[in-house]
Protein backbone atom coordinates (compact mmCIF):
# COMPACT_ATOMS: atom_id res chain seq x y z
CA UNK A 1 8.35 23.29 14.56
CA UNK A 2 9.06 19.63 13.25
CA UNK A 3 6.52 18.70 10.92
CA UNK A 4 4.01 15.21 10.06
CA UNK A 5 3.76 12.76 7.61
CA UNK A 6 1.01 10.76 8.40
CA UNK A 7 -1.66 8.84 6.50
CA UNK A 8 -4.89 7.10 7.34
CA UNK A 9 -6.49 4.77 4.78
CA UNK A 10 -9.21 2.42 4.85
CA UNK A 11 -9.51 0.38 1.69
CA UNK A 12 -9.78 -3.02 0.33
CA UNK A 13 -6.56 -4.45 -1.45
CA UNK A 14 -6.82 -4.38 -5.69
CA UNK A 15 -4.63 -7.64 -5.56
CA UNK A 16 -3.07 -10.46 -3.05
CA UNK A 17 0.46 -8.55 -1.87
CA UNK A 18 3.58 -9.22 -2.73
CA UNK A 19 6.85 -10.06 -0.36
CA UNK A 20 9.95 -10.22 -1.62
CA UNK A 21 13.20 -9.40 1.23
CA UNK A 22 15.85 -6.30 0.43
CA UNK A 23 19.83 -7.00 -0.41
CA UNK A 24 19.91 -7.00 3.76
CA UNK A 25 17.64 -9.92 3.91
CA UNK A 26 14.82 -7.54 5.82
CA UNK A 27 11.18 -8.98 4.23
CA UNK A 28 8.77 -6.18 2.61
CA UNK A 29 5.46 -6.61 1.26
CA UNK A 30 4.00 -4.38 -1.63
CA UNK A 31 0.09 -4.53 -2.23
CA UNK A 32 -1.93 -1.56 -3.85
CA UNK A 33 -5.07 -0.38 -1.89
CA UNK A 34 -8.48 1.48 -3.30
CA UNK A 35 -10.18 3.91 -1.54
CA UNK A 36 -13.69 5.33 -2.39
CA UNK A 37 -15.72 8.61 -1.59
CA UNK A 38 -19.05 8.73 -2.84
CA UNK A 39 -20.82 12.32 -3.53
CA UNK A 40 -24.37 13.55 -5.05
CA UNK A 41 -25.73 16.60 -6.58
CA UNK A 42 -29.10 16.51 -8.02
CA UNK A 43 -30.02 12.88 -7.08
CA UNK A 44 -26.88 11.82 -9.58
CA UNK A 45 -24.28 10.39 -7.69
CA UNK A 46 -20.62 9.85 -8.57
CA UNK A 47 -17.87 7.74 -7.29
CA UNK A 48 -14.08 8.28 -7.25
CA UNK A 49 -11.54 5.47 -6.24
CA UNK A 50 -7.88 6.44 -5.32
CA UNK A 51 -5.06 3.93 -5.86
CA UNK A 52 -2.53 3.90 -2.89
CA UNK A 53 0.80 2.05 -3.28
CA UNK A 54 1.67 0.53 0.17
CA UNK A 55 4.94 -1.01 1.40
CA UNK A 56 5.24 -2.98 4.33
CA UNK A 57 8.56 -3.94 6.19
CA UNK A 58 9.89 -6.85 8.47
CA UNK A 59 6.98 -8.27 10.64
CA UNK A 60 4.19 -6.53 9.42
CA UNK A 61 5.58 -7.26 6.16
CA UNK A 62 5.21 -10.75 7.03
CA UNK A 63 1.53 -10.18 7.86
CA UNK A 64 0.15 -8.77 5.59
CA UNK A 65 1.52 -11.54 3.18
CA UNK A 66 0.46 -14.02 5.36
CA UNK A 67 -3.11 -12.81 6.27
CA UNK A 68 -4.44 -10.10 3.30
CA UNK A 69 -5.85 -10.73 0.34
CA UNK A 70 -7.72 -9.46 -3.22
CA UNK A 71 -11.08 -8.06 -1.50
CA UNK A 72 -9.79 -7.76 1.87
CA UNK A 73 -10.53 -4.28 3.73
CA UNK A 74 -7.83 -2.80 6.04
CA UNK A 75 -7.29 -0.03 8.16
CA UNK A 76 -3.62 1.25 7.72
CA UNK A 77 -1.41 3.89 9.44
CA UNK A 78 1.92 5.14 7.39
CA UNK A 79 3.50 7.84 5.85
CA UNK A 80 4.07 9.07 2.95
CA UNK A 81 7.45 9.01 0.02
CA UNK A 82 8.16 9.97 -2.62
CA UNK A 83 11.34 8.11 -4.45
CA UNK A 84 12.37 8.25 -8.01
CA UNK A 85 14.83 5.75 -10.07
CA UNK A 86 15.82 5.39 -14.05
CA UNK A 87 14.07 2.98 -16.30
CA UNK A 88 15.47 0.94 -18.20
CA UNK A 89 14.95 3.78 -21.55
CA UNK A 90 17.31 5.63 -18.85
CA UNK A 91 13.98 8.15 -18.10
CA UNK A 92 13.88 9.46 -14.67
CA UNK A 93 10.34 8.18 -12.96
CA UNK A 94 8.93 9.18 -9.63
CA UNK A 95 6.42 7.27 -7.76
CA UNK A 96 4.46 8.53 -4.29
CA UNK A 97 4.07 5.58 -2.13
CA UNK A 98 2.87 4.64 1.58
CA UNK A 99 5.56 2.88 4.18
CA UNK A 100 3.20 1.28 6.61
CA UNK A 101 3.22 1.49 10.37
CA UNK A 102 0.40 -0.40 11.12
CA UNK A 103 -2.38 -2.46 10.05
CA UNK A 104 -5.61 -3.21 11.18
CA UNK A 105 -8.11 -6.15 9.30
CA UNK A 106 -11.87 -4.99 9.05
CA UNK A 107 -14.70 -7.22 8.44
CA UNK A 108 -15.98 -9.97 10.43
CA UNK A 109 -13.52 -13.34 10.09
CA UNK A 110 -16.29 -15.28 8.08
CA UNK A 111 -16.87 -11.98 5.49
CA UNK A 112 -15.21 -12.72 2.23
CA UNK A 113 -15.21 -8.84 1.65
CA UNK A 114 -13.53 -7.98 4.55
CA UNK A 115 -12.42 -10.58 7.37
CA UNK A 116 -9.84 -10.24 10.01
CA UNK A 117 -8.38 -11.66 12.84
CA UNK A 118 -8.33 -8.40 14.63
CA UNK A 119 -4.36 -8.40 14.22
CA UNK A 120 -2.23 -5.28 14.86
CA UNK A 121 1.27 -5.11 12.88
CA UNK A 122 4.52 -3.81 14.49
CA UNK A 123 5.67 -0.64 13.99
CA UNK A 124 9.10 -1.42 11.90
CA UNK A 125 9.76 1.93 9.95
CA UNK A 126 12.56 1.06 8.33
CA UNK A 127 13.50 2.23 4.83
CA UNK A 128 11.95 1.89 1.18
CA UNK A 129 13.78 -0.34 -0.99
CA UNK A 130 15.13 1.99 -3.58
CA UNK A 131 15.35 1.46 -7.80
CA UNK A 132 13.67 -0.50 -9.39
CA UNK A 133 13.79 -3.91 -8.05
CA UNK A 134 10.86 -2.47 -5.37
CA UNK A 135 8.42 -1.92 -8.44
CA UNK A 136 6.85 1.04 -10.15
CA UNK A 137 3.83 2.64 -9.38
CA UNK A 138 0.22 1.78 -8.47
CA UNK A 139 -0.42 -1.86 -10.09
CA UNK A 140 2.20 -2.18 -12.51
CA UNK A 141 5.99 -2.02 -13.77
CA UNK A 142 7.90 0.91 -13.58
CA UNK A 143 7.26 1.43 -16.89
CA UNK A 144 3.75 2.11 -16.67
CA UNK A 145 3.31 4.89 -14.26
CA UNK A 146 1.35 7.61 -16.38
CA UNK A 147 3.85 10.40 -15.94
């Protein structure tokens, strides 16, 4: 039996993304995204929020640099990988991160929390730019991924 790698989020991005384009010339966009869950037990209620490092390639990639922002919530489709790459102590570091398929804007277009055009990205699934040149983990360098 062939197996799945697929991942559901919705979130709201930590930060505007980031494109930059691979040694091919292909464009990708990096952009970190929070999601919440919200329990209770004894009227006391705790929160948890879950970083998710996502990548975006050719036009999606374009997209998402063109139309998200800090604040913005999304609905996104992907999978998941898991690369790793020296620093620059010449440690070996590992980072899990999300290759988008597709993208969905949630809000209404006037909501500065949300607002989308309703916009569906393509469905490039190309590969993750590999080393470090494609970043660390979650919202910082390579050198500041916590393991």
């Amino acid at each position: 039996m062939a197996g799945v790698n697929k991942v559901i989020l919705i979130g709201r991005l930590g930060a505007d993304p980031e494109m930059k384009y691979g040694s091919s010339g292909t464009p990708f966009t990096t952009f970190n995204l929070a999601t919440s869950e919200t329990w209770g037990r004894d009227g006391n209620r705790e929160e948890r929020t879950e970083w998710h490092r996502i990548i975006a390639f050719g036009k999606l990639a374009e997209i998402c640099a063109q139309y998200l922002t800090k604040g913005k919530q999304v609905y996104l489709e992907g999978r998941l990988q898991t690369r790793s790459w020296e620093d620059k102590d010449g440690n070996k570091r590992w980072t899990t991160e999300i290759i988008a398929r597709d993208m969905q804007m949630l809000g209404s277009p006037g909501d500065s929390q949300g607002g989308g055009t309703g916009e569906r990205g393509s469905s490039y699934g190309g590969p993750a730019p590999a080393g470090p040149a494609a970043g660390g983990g979650a919202g910082g360098s390579e050198d500041d991924i916590p393991f």
